[in-house]
Protein backbone atom coordinates (compact mmCIF):
# COMPACT_ATOMS: atom_id res chain seq x y z
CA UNK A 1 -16.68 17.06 -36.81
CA UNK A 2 -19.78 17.36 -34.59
CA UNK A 3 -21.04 14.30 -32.86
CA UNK A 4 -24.25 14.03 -30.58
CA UNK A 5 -23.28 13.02 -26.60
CA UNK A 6 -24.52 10.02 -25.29
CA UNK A 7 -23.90 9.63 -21.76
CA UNK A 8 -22.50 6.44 -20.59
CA UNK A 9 -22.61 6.44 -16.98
CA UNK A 10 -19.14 4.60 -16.37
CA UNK A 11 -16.30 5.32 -14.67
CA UNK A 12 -13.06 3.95 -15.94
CA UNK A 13 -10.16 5.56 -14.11
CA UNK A 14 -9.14 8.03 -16.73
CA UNK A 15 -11.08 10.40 -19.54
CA UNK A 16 -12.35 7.85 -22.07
CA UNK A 17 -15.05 7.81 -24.66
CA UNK A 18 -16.40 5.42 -27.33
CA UNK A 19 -16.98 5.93 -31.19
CA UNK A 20 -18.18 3.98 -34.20
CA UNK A 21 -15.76 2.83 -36.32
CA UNK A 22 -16.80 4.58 -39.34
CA UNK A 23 -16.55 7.91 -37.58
CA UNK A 24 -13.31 6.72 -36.25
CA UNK A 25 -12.03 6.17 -39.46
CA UNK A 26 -12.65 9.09 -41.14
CA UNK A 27 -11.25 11.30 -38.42
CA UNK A 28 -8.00 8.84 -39.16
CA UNK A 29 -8.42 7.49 -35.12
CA UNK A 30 -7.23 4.12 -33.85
CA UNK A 31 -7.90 2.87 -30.52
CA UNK A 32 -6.30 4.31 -27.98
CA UNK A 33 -5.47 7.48 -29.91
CA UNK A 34 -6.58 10.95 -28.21
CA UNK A 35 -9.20 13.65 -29.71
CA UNK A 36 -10.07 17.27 -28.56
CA UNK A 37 -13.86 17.56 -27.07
CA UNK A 38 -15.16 21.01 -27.57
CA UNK A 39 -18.72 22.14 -25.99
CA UNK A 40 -19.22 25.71 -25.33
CA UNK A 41 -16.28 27.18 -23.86
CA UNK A 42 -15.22 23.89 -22.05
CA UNK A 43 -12.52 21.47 -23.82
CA UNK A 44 -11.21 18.03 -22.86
CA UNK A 45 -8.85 15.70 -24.09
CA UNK A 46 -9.71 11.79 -24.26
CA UNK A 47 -8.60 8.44 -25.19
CA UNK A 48 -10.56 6.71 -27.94
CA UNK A 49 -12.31 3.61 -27.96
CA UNK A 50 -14.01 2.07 -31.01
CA UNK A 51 -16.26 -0.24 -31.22
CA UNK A 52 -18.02 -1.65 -34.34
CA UNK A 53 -21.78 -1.39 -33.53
CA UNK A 54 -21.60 1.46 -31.77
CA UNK A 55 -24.74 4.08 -33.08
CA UNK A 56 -22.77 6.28 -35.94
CA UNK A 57 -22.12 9.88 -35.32
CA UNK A 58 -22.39 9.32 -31.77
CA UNK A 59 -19.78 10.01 -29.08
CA UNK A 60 -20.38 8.15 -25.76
CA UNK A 61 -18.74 9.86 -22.89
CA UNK A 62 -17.68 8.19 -19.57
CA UNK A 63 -18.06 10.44 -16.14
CA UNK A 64 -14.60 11.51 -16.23
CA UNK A 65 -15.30 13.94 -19.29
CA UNK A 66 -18.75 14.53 -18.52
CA UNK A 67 -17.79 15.74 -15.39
CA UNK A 68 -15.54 17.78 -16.84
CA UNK A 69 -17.51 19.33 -20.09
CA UNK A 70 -20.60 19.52 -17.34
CA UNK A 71 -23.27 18.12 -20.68
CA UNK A 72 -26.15 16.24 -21.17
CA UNK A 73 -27.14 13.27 -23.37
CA UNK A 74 -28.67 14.60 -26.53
CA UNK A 75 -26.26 17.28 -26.56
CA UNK A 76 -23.58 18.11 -29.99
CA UNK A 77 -19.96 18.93 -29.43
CA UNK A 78 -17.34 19.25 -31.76
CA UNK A 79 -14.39 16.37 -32.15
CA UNK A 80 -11.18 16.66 -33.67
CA UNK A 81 -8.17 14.90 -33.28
CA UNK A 82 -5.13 15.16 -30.44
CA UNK A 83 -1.66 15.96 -30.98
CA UNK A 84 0.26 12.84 -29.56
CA UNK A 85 1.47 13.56 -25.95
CA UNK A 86 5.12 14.65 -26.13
CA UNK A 87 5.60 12.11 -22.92
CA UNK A 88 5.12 9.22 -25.33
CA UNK A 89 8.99 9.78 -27.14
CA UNK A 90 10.85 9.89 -23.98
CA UNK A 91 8.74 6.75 -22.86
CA UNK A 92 9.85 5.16 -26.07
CA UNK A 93 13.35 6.46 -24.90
CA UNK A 94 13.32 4.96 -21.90
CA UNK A 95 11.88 1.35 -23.51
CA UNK A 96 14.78 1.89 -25.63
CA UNK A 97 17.52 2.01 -22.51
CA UNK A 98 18.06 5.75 -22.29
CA UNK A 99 18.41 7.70 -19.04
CA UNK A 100 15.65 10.36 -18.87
CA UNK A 101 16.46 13.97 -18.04
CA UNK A 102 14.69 15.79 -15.02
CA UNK A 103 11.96 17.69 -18.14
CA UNK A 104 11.46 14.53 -19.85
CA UNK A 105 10.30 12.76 -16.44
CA UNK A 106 7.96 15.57 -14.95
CA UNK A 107 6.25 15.23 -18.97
CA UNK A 108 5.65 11.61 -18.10
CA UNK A 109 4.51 12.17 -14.58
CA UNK A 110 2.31 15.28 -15.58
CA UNK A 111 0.36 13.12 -18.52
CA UNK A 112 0.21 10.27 -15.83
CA UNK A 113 -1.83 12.45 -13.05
CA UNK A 114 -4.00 14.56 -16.21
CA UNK A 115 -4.94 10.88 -17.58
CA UNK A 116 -3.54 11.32 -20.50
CA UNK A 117 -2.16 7.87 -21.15
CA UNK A 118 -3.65 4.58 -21.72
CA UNK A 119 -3.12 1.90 -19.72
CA UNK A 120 -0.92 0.30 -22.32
CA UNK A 121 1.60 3.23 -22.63
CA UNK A 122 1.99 3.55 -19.08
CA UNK A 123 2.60 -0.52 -18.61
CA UNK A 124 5.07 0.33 -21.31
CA UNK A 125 6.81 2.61 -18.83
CA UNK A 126 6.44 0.97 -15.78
CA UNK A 127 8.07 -2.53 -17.65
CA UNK A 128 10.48 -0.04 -18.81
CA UNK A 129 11.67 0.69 -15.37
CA UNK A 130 11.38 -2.37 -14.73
CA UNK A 131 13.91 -4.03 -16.87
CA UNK A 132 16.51 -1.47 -17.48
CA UNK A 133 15.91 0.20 -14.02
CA UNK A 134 16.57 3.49 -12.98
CA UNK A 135 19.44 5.92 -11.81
CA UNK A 136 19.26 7.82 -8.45
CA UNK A 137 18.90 10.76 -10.76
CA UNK A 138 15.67 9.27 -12.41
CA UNK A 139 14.21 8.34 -8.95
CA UNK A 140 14.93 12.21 -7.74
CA UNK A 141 13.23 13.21 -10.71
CA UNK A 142 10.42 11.28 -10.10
CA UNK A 143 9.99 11.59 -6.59
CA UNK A 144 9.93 15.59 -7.38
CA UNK A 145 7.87 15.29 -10.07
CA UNK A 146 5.10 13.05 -8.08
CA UNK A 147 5.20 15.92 -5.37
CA UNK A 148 5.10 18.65 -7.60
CA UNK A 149 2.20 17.31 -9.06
CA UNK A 150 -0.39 16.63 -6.25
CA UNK A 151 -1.29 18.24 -2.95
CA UNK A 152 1.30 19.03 -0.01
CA UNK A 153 0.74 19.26 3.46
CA UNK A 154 3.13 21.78 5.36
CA UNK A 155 3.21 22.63 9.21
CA UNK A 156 3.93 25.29 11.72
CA UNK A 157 5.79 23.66 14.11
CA UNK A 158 8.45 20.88 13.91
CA UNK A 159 10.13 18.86 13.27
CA UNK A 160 7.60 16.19 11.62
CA UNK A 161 8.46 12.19 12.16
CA UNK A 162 7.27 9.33 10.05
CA UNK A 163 7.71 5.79 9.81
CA UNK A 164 7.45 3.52 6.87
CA UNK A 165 7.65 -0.43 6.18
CA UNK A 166 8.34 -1.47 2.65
CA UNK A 167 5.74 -4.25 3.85
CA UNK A 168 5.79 -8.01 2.56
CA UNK A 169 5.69 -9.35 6.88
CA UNK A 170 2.02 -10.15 7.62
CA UNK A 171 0.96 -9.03 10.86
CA UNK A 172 3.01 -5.84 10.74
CA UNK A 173 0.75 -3.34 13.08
CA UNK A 174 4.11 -2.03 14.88
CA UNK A 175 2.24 1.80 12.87
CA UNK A 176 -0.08 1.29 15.41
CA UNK A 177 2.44 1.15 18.26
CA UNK A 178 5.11 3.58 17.02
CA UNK A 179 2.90 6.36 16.11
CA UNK A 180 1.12 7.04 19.72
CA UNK A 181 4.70 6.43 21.68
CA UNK A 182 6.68 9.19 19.21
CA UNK A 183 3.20 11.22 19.93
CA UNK A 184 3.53 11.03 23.53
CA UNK A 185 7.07 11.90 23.46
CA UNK A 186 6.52 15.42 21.93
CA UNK A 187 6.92 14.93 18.37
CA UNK A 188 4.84 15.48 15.18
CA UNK A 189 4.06 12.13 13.52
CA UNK A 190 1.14 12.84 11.22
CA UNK A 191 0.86 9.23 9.63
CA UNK A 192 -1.09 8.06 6.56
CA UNK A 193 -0.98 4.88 5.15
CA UNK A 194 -2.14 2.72 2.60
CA UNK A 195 -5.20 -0.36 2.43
CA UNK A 196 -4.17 -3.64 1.50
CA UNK A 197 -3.52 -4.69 -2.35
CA UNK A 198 -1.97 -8.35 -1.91
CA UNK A 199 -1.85 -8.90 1.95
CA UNK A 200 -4.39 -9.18 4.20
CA UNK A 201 -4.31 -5.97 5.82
CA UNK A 202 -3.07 -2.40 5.43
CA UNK A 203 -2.41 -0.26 7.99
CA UNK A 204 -5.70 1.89 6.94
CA UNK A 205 -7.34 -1.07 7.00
CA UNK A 206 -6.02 -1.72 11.03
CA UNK A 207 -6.78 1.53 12.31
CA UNK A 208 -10.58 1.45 10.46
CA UNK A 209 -11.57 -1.17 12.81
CA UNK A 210 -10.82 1.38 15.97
CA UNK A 211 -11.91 4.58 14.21
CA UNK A 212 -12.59 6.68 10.37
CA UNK A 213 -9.18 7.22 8.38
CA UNK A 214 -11.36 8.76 5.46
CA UNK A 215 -9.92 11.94 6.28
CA UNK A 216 -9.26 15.44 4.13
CA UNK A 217 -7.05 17.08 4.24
CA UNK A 218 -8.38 20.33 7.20
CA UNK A 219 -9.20 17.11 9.42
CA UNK A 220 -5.89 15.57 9.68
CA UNK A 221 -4.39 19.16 9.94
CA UNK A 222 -7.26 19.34 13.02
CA UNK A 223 -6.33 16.01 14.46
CA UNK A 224 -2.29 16.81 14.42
CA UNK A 225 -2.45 19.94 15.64
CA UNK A 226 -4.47 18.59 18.72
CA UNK A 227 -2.63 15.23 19.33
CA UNK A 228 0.61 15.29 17.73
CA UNK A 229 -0.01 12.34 15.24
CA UNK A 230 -2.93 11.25 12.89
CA UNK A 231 -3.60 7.59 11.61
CA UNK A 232 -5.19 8.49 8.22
CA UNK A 233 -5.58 6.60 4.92
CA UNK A 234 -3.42 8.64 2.34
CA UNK A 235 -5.46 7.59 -1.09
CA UNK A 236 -8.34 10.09 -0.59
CA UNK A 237 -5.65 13.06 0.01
CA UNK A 238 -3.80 13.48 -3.24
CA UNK A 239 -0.64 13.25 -2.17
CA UNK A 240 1.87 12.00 -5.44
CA UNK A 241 -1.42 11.14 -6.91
CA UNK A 242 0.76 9.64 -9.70
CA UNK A 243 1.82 6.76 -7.51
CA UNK A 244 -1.62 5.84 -7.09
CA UNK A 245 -1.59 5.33 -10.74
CA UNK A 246 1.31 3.80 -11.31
CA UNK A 247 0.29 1.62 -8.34
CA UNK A 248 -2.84 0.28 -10.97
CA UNK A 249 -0.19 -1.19 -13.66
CA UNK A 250 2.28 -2.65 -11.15
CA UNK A 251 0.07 -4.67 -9.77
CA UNK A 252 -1.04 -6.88 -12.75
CA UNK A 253 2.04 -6.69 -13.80
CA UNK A 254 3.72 -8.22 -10.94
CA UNK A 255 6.84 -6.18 -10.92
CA UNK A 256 7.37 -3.21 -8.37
CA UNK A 257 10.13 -1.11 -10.09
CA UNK A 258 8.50 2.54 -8.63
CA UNK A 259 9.07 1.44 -4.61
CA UNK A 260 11.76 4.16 -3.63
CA UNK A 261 10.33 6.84 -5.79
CA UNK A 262 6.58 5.95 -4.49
CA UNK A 263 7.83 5.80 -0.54
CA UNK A 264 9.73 8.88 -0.70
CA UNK A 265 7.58 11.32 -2.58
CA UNK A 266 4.56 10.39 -0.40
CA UNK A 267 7.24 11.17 2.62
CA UNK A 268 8.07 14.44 1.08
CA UNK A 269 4.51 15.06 0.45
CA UNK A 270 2.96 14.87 4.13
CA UNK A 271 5.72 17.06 4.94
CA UNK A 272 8.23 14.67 6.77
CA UNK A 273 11.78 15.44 7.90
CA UNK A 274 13.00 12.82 9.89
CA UNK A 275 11.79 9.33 8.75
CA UNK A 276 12.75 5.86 9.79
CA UNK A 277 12.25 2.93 7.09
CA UNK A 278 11.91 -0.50 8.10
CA UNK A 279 13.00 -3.18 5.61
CA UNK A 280 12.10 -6.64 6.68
CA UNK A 281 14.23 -9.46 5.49
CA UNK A 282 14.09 -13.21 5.41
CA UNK A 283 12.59 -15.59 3.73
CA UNK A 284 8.85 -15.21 2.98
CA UNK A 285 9.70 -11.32 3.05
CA UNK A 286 10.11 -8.76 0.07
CA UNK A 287 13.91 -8.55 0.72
CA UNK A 288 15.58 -11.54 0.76
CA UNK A 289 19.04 -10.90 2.36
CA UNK A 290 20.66 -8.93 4.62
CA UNK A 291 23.14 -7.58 1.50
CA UNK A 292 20.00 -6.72 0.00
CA UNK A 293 18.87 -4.66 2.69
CA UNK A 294 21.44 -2.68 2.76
CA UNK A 295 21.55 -1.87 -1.03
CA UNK A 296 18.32 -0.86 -0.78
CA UNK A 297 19.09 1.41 3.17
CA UNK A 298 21.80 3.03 0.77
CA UNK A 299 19.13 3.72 -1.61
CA UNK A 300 16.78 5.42 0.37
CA UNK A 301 19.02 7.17 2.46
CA UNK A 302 20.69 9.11 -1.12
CA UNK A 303 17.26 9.99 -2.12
CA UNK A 304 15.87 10.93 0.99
CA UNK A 305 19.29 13.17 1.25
CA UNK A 306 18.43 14.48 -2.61
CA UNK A 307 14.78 15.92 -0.94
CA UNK A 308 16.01 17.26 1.92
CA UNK A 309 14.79 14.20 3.98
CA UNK A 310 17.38 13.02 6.93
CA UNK A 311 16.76 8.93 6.38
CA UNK A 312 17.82 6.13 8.94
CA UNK A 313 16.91 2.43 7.81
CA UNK A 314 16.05 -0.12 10.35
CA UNK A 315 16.78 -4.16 8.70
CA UNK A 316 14.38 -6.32 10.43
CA UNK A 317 13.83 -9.89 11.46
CA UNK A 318 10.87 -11.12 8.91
CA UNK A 319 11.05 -14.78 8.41
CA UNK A 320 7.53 -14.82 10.51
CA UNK A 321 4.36 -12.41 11.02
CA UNK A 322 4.87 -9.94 13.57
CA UNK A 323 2.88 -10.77 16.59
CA UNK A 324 0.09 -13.71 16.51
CA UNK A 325 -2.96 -11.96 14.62
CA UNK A 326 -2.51 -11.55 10.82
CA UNK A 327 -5.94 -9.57 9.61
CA UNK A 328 -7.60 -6.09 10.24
CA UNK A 329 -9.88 -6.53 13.60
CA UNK A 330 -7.17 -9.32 14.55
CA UNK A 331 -4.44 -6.78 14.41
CA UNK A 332 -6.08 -4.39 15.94
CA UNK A 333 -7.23 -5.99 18.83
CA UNK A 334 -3.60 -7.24 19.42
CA UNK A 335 -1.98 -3.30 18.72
CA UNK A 336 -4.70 -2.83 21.72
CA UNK A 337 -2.78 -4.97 23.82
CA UNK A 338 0.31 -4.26 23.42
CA UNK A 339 -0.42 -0.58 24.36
CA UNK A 340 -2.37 -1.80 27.18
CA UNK A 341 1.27 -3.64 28.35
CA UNK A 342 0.60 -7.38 27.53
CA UNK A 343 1.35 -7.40 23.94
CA UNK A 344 3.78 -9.86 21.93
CA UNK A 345 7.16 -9.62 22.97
CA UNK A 346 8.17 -9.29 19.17
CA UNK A 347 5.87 -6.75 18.36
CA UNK A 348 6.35 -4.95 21.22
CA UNK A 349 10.11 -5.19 20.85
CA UNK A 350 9.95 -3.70 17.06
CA UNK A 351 7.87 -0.88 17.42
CA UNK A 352 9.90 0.34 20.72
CA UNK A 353 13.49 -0.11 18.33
CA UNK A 354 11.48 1.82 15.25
CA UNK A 355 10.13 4.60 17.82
CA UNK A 356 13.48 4.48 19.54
CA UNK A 357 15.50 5.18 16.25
CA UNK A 358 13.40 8.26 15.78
CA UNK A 359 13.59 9.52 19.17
CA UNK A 360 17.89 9.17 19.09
CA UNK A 361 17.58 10.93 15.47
CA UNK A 362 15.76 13.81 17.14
CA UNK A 363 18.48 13.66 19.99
CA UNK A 364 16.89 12.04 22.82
CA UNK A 365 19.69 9.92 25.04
CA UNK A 366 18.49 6.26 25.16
CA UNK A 367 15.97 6.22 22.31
CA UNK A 368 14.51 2.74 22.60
CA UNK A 369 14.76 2.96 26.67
CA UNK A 370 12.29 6.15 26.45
CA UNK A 371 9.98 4.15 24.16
CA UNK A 372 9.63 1.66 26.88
CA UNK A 373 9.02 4.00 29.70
CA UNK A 374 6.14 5.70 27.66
CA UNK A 375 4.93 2.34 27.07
CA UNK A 376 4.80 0.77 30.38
CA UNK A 377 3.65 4.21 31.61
CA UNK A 378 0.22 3.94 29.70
CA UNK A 379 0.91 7.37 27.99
CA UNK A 380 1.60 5.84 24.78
CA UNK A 381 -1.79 3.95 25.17
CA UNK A 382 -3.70 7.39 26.43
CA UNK A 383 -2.36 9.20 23.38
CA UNK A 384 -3.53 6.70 21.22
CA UNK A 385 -6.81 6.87 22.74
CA UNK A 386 -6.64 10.86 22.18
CA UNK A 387 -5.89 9.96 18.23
CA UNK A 388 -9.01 7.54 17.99
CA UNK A 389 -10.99 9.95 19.44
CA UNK A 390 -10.57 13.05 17.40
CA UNK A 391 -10.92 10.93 14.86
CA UNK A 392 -13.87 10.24 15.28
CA UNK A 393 -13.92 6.89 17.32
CA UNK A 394 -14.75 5.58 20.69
CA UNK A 395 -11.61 6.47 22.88
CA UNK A 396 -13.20 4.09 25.77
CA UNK A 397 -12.81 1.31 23.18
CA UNK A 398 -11.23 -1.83 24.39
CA UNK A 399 -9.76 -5.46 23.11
CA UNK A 400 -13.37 -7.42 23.93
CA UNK A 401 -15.45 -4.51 21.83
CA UNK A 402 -13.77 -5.12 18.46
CA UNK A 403 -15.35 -7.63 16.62
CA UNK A 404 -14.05 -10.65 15.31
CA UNK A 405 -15.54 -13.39 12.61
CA UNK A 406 -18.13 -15.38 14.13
CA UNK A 407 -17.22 -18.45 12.44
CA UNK A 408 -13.70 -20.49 13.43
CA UNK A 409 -11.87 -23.31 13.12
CA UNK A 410 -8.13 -24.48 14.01
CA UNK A 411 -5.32 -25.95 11.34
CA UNK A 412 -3.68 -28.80 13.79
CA UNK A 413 -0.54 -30.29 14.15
CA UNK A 414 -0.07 -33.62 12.38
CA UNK A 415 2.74 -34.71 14.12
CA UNK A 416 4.38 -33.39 17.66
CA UNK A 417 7.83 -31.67 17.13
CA UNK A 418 8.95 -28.15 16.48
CA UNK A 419 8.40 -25.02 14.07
CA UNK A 420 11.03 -24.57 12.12
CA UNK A 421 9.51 -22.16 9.59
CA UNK A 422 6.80 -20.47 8.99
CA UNK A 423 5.77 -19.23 5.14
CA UNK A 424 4.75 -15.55 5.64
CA UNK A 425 3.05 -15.98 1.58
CA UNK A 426 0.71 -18.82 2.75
CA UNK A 427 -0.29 -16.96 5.58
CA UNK A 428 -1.34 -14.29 3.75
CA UNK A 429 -3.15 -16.53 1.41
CA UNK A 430 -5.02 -18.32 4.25
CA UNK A 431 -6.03 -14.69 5.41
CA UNK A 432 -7.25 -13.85 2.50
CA UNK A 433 -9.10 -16.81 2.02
CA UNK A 434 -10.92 -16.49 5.01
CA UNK A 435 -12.07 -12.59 3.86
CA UNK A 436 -9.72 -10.31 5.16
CA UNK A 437 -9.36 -7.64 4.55
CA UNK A 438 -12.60 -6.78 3.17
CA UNK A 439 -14.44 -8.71 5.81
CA UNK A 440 -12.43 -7.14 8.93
CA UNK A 441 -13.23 -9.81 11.14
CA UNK A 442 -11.83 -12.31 9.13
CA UNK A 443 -8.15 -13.58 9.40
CA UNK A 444 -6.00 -15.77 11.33
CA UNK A 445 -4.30 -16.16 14.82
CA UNK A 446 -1.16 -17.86 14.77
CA UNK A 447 -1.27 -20.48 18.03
CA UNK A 448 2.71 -20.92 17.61
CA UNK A 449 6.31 -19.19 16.64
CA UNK A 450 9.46 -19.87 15.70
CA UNK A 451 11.28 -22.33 17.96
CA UNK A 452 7.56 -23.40 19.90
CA UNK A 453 7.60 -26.89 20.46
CA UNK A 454 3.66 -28.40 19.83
CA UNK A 455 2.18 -31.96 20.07
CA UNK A 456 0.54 -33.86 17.83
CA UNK A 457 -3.54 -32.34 17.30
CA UNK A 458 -2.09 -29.04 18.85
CA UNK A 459 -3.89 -25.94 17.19
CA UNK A 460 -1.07 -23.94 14.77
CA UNK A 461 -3.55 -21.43 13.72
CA UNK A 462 -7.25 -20.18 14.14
CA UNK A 463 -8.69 -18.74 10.97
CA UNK A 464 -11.41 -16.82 11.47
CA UNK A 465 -14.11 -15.96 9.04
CA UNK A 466 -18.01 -14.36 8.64
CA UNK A 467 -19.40 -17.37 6.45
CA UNK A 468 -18.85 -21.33 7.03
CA UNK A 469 -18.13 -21.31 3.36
CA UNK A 470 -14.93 -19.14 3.12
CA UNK A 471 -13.87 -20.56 6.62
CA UNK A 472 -13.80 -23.98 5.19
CA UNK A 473 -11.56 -22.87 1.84
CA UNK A 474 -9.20 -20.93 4.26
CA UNK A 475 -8.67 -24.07 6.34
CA UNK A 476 -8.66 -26.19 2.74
CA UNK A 477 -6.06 -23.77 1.33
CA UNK A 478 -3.85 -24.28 4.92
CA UNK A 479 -3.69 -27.66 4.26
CA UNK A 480 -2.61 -27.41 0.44
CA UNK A 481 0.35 -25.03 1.12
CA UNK A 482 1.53 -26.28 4.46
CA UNK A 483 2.00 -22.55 5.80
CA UNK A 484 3.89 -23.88 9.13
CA UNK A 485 7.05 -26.09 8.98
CA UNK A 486 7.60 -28.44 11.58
CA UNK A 487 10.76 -31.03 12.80
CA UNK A 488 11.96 -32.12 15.96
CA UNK A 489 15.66 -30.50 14.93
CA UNK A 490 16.91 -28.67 11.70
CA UNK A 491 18.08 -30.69 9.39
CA UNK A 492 15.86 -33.84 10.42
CA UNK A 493 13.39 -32.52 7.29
CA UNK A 494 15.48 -31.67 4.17
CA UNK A 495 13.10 -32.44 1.77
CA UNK A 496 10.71 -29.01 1.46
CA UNK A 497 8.99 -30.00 -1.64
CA UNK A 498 9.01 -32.35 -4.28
CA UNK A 499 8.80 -30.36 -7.92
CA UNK A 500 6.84 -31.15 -10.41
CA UNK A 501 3.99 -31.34 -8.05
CA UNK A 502 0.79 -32.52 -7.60
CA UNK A 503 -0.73 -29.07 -6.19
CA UNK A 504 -0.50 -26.04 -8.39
CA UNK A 505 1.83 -23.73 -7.47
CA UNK A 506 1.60 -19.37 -8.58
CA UNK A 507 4.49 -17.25 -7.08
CA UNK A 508 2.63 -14.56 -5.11
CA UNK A 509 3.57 -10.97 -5.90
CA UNK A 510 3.75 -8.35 -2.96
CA UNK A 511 3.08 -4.83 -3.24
CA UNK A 512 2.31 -2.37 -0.63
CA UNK A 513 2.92 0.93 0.29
């Protein structure tokens, strides 16, 4: 059948176009079923939308196939309907409880990255996962299978470091430390990361604030080769491009069944051999318990082994944020410091055992005691510098230049006793709240720990912000959820909440790579 192309001038993520349903019909189409677009000697394949007063015999086409076909509004091509995607059974298989072979996977993976699936048949896989779970043999598959279908980076020399945090810890800029000190020590770290999608910053996000991480793929290998490391945000690269996808469906969903496959591939993608994966654990943090933990160490360490990745797991203290600044330009500034020598103790502490575990696993006698002394030397700061500026930044950069939301205010201490707990998720909130991370400046400084003893009216946290109106719903929203618990011993307050409540409560979801 020959329609004429309008041009809709949308972008929707994947290869989508819209048809009356009268011409729907009698081509036997339902939504969300796939047709064959033919114009000269071009052809792509689409998902269907139909709409009931759309003009008849017209086919609107979003930028995805337009780019593709290379037309014009006005313009005929000929329609006929797609074979269903052979992926679809063995998704069906899997909804169904059924292990998936190696073939059936890569199907699934390959009709992920080419678009081929709606949104609902890939939720239908991810909830799949999800429920019934998946075999180390499924996440090998799948970790291959998101390699083998994106981009690679490979490199001359060796052997190539990374670090990774399965995230979940506000305040978690330890990248920023451990990446110059493995730098200065010799060692190929060539790092990219991920911006935030539920806290208030990424590690992207960080590094943005100091210089560009928008970087393809001839730039990082230009920044590496001439500083050891890169700090680079990993979405524009195409590395497991599936991930990215999948990534898209967890998220509404709430569920996060993909996080081993998703670390690892993008490890095995950037080229990594030796990598060191933190798992925080606590309460307020992604993994609850230390038995946890270590089911999911064992985890990573099999599948790393299965891809030829040598894997050591570090379990991590994360019942509070790491460090006092939770936001992008907060974080930054702080990362600053601590390089400079007068960081956090805690930060400063867990970047120097991350960096140390990767300096013993490349054979270096006292790890974590080497960290230190490139630390305290100031080379770990001067090769961070070095990073920023072939990156394109200002290497002379320094904590007063970055800056910060204009607009502050402090969440006080009602009564004078001790923290006792601190709620990593309401932090987060109250981050977000203020505008991080979109607005970099925004965010919050925590004005006490663990164990700090405050007075009544003391400050407990700054929140900063770029507009008096956001700056007054972050402090609102600290209020509500009571982000910082205070007593003058344990035990004194054993009443945490009262349930049903007055305040409306929705369990956050964390996911970030």
């Amino acid at each position: 059948m020959k329609l004429k192309v309008k041009l809709l001038g949308i972008e929707s993520g994947k290869p989508t176009v819209v048809m009356d349903d009268e011409y729907a019909s009698r081509l036997g189409l339902h939504p969300s079923d796939r047709i064959i677009i033919k114009y000269r000697e071009k052809s792509a394949m689409a998902i269907v939308n139909v709409a009931a007063t759309f003009p008849r015999k017209t086919l609107g086409i979003y930028d995805e196939v337009s780019n593709v076909l290379d037309i014009r509004s006005g313009e005929s091509v000929e329609v006929q309907p797609a074979k269903r995607p052979e992926s679809l059974g063995y998704i069906r298989d899997k909804i169904l409880g059924n292990r998936l072979r190696k073939r059936e996977i890569m199907e699934i993976v390959k009709d992920v990255v080419e678009r081929h699936l709606s949104d609902v048949e890939l939720a239908a896989f991810v909830t799949a996962l999800h429920i019934w779970g998946m075999s180390i043999d499924e996440a090998e598959a799948l970790s291959s299978a998101m390699v083998a279908t994106g981009k690679t980076l490979r490199w001359n020399k060796g052997p190539v470091l990374d670090k990774h945090s399965i995230g979940g810890v506000p305040g978690d800029k330890t990248t920023l430390l451990v990446v110059p000190i493995v730098a200065a020590a010799g060692f190929i770290i060539p790092k990219t990361s991920s911006r935030a999608i539920t806290s208030p910053a990424g590690t992207a996000d960080r590094v943005e604030v100091l210089c560009p991480v928008n970087l393809a793929m001839e730039e990082i290998e230009r920044v590496v080769n001439k500083t050891n490391a890169c700090l680079a945000w990993g979405g524009a690269l195409d590395l497991a491009p599936a991930d990215d996808l999948f990534i898209q469906v967890e998220y509404p969903l709430s569920i996060d069944p993909l996080l081993l496959p998703s670390i690892i591939s993008k490890k095995k993608a950037i080229g990594a051999e030796y990598v060191v994966i933190d798992i925080p654990t606590g309460r307020g943090a992604k993994i609850k318990t230390v038995g946890e933990a270590h089911s999911t160490a064992r985890d990573f360490i099999e599948l790393g082994k299965r891809l030829h990745i040598q894997i050591q797991c570090a379990v991590t203290f994360g019942e509070q944020p790491v460090g006092f600044a939770v936001g992008p330009a907060l974080e930054a500034r702080e990362a600053l410091i601590a390089l400079k020598g007068n960081g956090p103790f805690d930060l400063v502490n867990k970047a120097t055992e991350l960096a140390g575990i990767l300096l013993d696993m490349m054979g270096v006698k006292d790890g974590k005691g080497a960290t230190r002394t490139l630390l305290k030397s100031g080379k770990a700061e001067k090769k961070f510098r070095e990073i920023i500026a072939a990156q394109g930044g200002n290497p002379e950069v320094t904590p007063d230049d970055i800056e910060l939301g204009d607009k502050t205010t402090h969440f006080v201490s009602s009564i004078g006793s001790r923290v006792v707990w601190i709620n990593n998720v309401a932090i987060a909130q109250i981050a977000r709240e203020a505008g991080a991370p979109k607005e970099k400046g925004a965010g919050v400084l925590l004005r006490a720990k663990l164990g700090d003893q405050v007075k009544k009216g003391d400050p407990l946290l700054t929140i900063y912000s770029r507009t008096n109106q956001k700056l007054e719903a972050a402090l609102a929203l600290a209020e509500q959820l009571e982000p910082i618990g205070l007593s003058k011993r344990y035990g004194e307050k054993m009443l945490l909440r009262r349930i049903p409540t007055k305040i409306p409560h929705e369990k956050v979801f964390v996911l970030e790579r």
